[in-house]
N, C-alpha and C. Protein backbone atom coordinates (compact mmCIF):
# COMPACT_ATOMS: atom_id res chain seq x y z
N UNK A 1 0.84 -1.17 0.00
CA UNK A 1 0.00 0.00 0.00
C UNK A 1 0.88 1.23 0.00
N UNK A 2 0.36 1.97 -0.87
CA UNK A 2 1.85 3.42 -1.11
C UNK A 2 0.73 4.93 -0.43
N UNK A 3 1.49 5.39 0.04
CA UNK A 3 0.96 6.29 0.70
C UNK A 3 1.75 8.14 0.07
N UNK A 4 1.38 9.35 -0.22
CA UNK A 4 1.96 10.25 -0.23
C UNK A 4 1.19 11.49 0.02
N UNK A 5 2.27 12.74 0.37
CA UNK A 5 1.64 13.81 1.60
C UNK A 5 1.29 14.50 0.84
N UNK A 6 0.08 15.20 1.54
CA UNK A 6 -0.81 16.36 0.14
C UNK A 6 -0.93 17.03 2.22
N UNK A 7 0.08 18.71 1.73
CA UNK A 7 0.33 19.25 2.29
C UNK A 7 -0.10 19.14 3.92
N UNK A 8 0.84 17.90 4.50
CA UNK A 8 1.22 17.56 6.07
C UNK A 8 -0.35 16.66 5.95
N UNK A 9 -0.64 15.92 5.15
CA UNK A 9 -1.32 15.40 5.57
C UNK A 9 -1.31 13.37 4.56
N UNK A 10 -1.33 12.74 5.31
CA UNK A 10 -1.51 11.14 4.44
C UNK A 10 -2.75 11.03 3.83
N UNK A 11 -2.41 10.32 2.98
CA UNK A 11 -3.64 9.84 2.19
C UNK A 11 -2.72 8.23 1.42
N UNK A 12 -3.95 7.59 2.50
CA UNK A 12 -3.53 5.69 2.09
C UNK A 12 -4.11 5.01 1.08
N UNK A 13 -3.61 4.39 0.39
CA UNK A 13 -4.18 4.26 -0.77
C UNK A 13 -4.13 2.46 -0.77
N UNK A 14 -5.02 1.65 -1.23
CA UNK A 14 -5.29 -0.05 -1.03
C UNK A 14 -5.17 -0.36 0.03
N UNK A 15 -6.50 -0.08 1.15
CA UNK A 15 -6.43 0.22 2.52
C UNK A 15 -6.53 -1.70 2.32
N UNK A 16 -5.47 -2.31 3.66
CA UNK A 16 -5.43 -3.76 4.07
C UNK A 16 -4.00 -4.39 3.39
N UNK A 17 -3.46 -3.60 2.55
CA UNK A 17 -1.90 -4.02 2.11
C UNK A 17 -0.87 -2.67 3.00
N UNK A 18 -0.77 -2.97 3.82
CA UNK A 18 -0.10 -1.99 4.79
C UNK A 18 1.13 -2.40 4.94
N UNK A 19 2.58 -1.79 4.75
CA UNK A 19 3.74 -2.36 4.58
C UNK A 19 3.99 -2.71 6.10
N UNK A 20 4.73 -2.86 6.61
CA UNK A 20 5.41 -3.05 7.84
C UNK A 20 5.76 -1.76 8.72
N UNK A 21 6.64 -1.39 7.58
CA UNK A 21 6.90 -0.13 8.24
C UNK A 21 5.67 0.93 8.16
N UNK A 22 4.57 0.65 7.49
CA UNK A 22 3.85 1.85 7.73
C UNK A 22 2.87 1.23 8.82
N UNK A 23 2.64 0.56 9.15
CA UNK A 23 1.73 0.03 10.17
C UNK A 23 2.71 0.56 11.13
N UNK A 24 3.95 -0.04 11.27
CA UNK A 24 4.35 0.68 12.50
C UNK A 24 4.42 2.08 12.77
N UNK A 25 4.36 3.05 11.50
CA UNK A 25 4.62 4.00 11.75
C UNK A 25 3.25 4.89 12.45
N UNK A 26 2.00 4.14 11.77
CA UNK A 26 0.58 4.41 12.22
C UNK A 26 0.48 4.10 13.91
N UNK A 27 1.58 2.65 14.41
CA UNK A 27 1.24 2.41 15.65
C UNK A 27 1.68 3.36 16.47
N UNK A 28 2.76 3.65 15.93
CA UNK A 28 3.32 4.76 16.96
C UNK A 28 2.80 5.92 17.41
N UNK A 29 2.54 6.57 16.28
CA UNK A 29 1.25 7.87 16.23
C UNK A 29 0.16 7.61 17.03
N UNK A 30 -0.38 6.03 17.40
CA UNK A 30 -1.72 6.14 17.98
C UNK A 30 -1.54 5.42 18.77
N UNK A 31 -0.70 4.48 19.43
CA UNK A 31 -0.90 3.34 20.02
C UNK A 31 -1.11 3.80 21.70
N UNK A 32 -0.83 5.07 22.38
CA UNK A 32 -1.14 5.54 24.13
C UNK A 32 -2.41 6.06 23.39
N UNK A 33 -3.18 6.59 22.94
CA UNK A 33 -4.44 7.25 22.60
C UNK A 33 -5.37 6.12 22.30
N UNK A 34 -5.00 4.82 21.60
CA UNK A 34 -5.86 3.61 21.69
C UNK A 34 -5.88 2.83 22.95
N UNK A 35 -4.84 2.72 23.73
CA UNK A 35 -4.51 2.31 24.95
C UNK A 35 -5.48 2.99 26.35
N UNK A 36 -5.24 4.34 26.16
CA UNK A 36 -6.25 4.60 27.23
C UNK A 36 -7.51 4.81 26.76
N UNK A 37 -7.94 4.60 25.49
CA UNK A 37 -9.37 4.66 25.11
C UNK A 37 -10.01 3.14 25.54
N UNK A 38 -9.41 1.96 25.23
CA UNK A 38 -9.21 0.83 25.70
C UNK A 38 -9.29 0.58 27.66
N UNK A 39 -8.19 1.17 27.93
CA UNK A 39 -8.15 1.41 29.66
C UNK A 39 -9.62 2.03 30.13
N UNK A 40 -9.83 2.92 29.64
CA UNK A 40 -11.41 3.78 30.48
C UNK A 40 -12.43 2.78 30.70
N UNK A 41 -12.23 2.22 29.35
CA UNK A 41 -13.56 0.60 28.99
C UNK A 41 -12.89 -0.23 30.54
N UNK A 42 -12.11 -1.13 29.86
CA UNK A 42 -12.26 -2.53 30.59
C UNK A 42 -11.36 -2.23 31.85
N UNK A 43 -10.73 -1.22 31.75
CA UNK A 43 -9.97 -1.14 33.36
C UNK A 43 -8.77 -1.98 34.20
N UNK A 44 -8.37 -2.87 33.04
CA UNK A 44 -6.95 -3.58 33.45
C UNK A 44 -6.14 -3.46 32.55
N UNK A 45 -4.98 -3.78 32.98
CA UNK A 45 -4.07 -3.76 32.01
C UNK A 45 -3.77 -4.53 30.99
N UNK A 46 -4.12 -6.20 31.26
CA UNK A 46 -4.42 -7.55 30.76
C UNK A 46 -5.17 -7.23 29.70
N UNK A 47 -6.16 -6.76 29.58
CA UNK A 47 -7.22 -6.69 28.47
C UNK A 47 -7.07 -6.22 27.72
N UNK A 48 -6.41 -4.48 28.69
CA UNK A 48 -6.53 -3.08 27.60
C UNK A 48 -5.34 -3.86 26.51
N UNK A 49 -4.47 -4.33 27.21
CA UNK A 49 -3.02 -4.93 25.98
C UNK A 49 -3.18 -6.04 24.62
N UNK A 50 -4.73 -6.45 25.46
CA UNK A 50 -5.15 -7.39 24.14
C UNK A 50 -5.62 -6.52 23.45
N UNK A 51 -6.96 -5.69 23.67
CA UNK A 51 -7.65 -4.89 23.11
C UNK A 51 -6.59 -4.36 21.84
N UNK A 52 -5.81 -3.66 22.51
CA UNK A 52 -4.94 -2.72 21.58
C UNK A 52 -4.53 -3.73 20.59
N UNK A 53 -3.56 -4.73 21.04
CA UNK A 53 -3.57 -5.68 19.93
C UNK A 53 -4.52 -5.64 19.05
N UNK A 54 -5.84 -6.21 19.02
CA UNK A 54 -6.82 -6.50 18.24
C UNK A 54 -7.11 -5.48 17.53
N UNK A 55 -7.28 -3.70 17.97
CA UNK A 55 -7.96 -2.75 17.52
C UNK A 55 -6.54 -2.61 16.06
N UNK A 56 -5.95 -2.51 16.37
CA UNK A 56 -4.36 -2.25 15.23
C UNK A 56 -4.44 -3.43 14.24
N UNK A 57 -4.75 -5.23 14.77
CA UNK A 57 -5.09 -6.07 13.54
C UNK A 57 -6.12 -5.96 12.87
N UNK A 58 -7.36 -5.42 13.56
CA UNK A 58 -8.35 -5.01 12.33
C UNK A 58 -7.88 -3.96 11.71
N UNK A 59 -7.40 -3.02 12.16
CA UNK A 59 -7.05 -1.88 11.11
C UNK A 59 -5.88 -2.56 9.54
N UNK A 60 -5.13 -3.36 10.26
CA UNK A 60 -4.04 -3.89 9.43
C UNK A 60 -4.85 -4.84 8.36
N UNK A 61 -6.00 -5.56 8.66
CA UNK A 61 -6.19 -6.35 7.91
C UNK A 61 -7.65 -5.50 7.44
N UNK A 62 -7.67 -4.53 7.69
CA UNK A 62 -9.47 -3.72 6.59
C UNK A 62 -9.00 -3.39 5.85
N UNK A 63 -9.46 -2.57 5.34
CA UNK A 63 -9.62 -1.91 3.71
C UNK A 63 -10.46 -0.63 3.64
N UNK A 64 -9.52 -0.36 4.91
CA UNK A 64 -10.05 1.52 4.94
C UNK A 64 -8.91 1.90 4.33
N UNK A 65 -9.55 3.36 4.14
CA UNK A 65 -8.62 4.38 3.39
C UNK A 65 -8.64 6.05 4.49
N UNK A 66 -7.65 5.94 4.57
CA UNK A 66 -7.57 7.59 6.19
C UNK A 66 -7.11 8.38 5.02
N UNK A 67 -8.28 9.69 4.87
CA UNK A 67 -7.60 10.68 4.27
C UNK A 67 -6.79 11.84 5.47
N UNK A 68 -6.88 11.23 6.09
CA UNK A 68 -5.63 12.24 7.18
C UNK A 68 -5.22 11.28 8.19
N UNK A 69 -4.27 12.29 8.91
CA UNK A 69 -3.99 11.59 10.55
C UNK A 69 -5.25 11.74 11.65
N UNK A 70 -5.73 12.99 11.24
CA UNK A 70 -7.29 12.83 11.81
C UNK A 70 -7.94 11.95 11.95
N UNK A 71 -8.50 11.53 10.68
CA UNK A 71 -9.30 10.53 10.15
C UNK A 71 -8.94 8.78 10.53
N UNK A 72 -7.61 8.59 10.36
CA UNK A 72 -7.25 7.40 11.46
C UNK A 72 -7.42 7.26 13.02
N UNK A 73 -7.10 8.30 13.29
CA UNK A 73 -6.88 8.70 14.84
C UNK A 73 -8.57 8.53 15.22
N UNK A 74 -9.21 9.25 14.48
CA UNK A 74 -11.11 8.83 15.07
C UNK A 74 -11.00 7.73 14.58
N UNK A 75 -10.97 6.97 13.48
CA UNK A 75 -10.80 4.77 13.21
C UNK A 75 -10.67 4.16 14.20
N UNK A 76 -9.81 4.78 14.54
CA UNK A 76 -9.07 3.88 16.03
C UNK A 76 -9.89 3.94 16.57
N UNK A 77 -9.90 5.19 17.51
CA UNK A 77 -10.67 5.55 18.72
C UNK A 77 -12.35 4.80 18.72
N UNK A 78 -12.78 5.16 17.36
CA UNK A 78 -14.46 4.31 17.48
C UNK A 78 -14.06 3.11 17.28
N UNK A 79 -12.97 2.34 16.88
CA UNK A 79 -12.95 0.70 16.57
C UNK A 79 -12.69 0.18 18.16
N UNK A 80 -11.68 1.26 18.95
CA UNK A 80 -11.17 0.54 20.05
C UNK A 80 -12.76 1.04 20.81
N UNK A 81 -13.72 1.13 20.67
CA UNK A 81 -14.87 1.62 21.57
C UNK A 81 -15.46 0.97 21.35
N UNK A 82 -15.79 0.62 20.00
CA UNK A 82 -16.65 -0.50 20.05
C UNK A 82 -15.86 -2.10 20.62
N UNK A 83 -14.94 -2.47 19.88
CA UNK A 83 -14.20 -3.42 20.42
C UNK A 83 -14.50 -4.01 21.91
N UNK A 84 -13.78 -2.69 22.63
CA UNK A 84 -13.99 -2.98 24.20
C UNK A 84 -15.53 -3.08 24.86
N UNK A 85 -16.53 -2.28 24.14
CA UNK A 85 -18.16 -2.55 24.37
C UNK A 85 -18.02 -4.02 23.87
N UNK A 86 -17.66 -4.63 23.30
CA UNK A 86 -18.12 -6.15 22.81
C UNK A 86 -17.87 -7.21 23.48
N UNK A 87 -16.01 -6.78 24.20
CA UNK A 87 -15.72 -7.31 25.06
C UNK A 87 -16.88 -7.34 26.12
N UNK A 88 -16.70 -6.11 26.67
CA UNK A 88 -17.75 -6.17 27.82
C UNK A 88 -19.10 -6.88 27.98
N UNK A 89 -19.64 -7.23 27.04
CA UNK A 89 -20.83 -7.66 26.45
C UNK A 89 -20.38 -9.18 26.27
N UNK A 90 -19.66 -9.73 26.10
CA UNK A 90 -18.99 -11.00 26.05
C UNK A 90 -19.27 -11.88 27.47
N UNK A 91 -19.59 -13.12 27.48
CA UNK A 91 -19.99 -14.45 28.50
C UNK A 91 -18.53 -13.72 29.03
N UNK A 92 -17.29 -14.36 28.71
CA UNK A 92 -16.26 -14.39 29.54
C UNK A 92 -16.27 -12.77 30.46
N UNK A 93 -16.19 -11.92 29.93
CA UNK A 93 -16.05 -11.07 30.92
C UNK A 93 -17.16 -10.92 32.10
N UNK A 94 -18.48 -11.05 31.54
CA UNK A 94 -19.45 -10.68 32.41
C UNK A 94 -19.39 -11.58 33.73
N UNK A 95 -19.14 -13.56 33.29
CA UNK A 95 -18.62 -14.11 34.48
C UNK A 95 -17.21 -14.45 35.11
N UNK A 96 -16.53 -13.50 34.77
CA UNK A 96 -14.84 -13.63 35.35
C UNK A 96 -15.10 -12.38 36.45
N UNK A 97 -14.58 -12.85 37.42
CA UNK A 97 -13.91 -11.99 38.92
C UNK A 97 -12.67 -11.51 38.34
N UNK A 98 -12.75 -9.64 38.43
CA UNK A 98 -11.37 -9.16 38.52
C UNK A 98 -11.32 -8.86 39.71
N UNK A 99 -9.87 -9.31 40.29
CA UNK A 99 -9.19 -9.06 40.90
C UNK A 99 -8.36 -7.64 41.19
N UNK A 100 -8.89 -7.13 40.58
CA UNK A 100 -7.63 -5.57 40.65
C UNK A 100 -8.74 -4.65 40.96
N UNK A 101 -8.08 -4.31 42.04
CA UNK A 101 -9.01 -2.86 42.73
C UNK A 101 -9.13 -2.05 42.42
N UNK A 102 -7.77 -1.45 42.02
CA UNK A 102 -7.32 -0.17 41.70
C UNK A 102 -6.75 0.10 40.01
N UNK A 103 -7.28 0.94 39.34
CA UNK A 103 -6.35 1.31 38.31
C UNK A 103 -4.90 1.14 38.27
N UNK A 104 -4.51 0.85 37.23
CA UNK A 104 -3.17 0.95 36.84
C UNK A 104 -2.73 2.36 36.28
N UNK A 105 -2.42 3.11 36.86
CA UNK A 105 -2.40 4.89 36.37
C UNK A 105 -1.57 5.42 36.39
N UNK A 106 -0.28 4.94 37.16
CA UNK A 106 1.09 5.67 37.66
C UNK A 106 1.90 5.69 36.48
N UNK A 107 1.56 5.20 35.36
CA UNK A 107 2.10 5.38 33.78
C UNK A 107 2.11 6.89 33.41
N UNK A 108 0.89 6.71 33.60
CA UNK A 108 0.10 7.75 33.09
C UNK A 108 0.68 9.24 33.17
N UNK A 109 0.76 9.53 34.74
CA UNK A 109 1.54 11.14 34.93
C UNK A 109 1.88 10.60 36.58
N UNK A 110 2.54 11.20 36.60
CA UNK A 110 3.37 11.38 38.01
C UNK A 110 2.97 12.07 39.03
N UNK A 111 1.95 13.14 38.35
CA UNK A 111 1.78 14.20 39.60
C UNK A 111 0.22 12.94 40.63
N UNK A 112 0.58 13.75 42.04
CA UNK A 112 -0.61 12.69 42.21
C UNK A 112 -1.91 13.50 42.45
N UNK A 113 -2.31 14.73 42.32
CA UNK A 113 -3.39 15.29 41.82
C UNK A 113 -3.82 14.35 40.47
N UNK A 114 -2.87 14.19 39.30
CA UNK A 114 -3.76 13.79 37.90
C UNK A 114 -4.13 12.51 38.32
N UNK A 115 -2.87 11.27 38.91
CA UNK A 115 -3.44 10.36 39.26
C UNK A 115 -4.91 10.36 40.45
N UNK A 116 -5.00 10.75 41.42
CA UNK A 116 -6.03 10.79 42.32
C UNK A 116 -7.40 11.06 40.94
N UNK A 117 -7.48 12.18 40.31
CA UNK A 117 -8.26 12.61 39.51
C UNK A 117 -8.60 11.81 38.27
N UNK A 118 -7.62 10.71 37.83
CA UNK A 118 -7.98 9.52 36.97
C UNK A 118 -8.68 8.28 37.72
N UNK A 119 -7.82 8.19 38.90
CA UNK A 119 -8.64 7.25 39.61
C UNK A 119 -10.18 7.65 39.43
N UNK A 120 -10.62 8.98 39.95
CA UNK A 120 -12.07 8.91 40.19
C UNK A 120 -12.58 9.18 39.32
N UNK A 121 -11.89 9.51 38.03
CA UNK A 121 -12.66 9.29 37.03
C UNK A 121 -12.85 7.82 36.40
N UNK A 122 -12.16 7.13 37.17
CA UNK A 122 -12.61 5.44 36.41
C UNK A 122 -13.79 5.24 37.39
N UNK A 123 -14.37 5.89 38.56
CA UNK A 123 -15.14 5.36 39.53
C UNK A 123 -16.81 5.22 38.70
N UNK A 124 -16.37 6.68 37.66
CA UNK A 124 -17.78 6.94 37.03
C UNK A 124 -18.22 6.25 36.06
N UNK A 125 -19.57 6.76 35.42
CA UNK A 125 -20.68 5.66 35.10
C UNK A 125 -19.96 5.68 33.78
N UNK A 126 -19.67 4.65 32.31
CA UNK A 126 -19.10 4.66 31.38
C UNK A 126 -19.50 6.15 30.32
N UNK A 127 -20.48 6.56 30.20
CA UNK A 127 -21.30 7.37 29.59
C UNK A 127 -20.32 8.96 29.99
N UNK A 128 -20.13 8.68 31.24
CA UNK A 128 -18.99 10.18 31.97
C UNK A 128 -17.59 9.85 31.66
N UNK A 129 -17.63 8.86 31.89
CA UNK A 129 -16.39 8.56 32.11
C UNK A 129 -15.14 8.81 30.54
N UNK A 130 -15.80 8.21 29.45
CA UNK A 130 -15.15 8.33 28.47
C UNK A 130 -15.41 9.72 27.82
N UNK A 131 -16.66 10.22 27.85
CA UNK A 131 -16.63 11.68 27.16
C UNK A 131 -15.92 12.88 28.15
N UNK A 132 -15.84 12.78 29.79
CA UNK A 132 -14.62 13.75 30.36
C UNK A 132 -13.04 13.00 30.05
N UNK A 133 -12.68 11.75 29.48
CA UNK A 133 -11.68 11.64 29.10
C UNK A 133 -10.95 12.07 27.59
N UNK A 134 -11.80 12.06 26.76
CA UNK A 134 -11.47 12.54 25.69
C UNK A 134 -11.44 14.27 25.60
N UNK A 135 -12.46 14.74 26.12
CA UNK A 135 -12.40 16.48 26.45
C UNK A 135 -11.28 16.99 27.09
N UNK A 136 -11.14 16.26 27.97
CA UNK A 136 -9.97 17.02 29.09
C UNK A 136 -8.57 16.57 29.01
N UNK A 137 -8.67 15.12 28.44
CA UNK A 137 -7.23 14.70 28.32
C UNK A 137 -6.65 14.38 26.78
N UNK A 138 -7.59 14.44 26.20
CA UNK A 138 -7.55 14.26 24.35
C UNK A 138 -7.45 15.23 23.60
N UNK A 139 -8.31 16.71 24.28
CA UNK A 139 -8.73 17.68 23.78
C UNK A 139 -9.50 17.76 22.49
N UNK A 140 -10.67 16.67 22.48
CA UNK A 140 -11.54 17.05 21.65
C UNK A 140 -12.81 17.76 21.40
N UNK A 141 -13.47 18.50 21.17
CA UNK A 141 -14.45 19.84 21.08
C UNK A 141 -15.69 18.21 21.44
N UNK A 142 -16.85 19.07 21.75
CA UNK A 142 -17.50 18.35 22.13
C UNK A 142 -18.27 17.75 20.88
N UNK A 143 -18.45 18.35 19.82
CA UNK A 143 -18.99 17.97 18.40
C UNK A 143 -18.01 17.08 18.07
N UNK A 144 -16.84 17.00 18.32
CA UNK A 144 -15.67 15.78 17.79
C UNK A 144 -16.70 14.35 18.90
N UNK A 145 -16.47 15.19 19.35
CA UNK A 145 -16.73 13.87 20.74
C UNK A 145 -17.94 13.23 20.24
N UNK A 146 -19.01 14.35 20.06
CA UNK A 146 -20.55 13.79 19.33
C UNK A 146 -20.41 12.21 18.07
N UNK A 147 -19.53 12.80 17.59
CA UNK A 147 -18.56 12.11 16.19
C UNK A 147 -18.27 10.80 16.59
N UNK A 148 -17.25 10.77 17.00
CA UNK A 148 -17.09 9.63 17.54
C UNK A 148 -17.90 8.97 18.30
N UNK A 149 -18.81 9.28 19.23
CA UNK A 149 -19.07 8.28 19.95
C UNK A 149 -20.75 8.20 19.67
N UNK A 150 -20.71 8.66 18.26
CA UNK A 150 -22.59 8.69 17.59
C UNK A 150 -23.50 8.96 18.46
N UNK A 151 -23.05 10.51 19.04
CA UNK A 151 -24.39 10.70 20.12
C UNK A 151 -24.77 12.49 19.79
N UNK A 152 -25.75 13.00 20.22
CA UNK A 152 -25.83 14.32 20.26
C UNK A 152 -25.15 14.94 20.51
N UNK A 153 -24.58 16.04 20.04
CA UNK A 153 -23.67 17.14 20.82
C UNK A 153 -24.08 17.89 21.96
N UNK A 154 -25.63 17.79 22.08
CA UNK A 154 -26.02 18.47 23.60
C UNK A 154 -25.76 17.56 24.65
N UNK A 155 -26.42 16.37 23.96
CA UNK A 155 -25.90 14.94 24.78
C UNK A 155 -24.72 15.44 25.57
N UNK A 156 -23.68 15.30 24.63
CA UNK A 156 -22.42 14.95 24.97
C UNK A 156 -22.07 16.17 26.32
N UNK A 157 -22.78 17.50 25.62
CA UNK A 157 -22.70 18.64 26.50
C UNK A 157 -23.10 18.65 28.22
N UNK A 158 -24.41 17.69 28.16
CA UNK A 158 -25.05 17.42 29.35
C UNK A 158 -24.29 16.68 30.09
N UNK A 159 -23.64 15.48 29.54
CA UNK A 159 -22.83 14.71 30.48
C UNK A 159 -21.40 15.03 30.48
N UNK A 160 -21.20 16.21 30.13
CA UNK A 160 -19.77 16.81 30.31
C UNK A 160 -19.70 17.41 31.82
N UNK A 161 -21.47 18.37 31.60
CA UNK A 161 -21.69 18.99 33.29
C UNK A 161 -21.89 17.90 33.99
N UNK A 162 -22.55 16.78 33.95
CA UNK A 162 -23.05 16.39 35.17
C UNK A 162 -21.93 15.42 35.53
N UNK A 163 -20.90 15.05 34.49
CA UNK A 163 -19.93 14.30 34.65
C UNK A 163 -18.46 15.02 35.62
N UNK A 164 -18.64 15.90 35.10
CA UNK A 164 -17.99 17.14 36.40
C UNK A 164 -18.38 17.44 37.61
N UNK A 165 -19.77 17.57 37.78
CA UNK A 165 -20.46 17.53 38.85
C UNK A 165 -20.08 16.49 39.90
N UNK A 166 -19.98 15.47 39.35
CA UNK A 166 -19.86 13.83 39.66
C UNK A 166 -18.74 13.59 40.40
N UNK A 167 -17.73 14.31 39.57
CA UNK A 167 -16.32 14.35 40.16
C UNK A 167 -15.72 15.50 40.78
N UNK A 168 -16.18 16.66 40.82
CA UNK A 168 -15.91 17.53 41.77
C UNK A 168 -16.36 17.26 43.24
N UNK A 169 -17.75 16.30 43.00
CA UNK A 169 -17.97 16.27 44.12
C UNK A 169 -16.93 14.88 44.98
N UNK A 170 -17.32 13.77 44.18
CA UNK A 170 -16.03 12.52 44.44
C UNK A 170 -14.61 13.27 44.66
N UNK A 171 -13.94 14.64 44.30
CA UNK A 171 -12.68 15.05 44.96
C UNK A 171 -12.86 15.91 46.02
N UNK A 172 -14.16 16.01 46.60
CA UNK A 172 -13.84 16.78 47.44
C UNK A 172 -14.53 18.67 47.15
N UNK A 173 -14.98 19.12 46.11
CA UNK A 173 -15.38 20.16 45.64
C UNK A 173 -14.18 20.94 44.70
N UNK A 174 -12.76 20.49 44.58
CA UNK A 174 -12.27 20.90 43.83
C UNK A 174 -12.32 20.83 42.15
N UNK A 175 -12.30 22.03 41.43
CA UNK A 175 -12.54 22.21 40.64
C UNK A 175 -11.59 21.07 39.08
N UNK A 176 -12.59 20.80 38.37
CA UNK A 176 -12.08 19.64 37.91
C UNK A 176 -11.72 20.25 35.72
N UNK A 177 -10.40 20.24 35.78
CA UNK A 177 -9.69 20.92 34.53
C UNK A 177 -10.28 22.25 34.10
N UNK A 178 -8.98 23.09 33.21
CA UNK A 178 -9.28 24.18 32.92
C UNK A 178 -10.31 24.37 31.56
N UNK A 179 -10.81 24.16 31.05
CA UNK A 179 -11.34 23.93 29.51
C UNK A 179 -12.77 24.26 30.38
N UNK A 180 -13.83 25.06 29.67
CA UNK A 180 -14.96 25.13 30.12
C UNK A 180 -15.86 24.77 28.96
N UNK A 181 -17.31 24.20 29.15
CA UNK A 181 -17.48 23.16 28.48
C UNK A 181 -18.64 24.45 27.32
N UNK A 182 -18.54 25.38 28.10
CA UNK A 182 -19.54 26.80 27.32
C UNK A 182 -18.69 27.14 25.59
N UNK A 183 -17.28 26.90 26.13
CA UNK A 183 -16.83 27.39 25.12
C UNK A 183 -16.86 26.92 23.22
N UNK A 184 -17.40 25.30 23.79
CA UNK A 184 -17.70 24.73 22.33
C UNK A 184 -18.90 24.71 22.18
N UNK A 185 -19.87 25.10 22.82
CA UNK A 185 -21.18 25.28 22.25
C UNK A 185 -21.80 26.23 21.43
């Protein structure tokens, strides 16, 4: 599959013949952004590492075509969403006992404000949980967010507040990231 740049941007051409090196070069670009889209879902590390696996072999073996880095980067993100919904929805997960209490997060950032503040954002309901992760730590407008995750943009707007709500109150009343959610509406 031959790929060339029309000003800073890819365009793939015989999407599913992906050389080696360009798959890797796609993994690299996306592979922590599929990882914690993966992590928010299923919440271990065990899974999220299969997940990711799997979300990168369907991409390797479809027959899409990304007219940008954009345009892959949302592929991913809705393949690894649905993916991990399927998982979840799956006999094996629904009757397996996890064992792990706590997030695996100390990857993530060092400070322990962000960690404390990821923790309790894994506490919340999936619906909060993934649309304040992509806003606040992805930086996507809330109409991106609509996009991806095929829902209303007021939708998405409503559970941005009440998903803040949720977690200001779970920290204690401190105020939860700088981005205010008025500004993309």
């Amino acid at each position: 599959m031959g790929h060339f740049a029309i000003q800073n941007r890819v365009v793939y051409r015989g999407g599913g013949n992906v050389t080696d090196h360009e798959l890797a070069e796609i993994y690299e670009r996306n592979v922590n952004i599929v990882y914690k889209i993966c992590y928010i879902y299923l919440k271990n590390k065990a899974d999220t590492e299969d997940a990711v696996q799997s979300v990168f072999l369907k991409m390797a073996q479809s027959p899409v075509n990304f007219n940008s880095y954009e345009h892959e980067k949302a592929w991913l993100i809705t393949t690894a969403r649905n993916h991990c919904k399927d998982q979840l929805k799956s006999w094996w997960k629904r009757k397996r006992v996890d064992f792990e209490n706590l997030p695996e997060i100390a990857a993530w950032d060092e400070k322990n404000e962000t960690k404390e503040m990821i923790g309790k954002l894994f506490t919340l309901s999936e619906k909060y949980r993934v649309v304040l992760y992509l806003y606040y730590f992805e930086d996507y407008s809330t109409k991106e967010i609509a996009e991806l995750l095929g829902r209303n943009e007021s939708t998405i707007r409503t559970q941005l507040v009440r998903g803040r709500e949720r977690l200001k109150h779970d920290l204690g009343g401190t105020r939860f990231g700088q981005r205010d959610c008025q500004q993309n509406i």
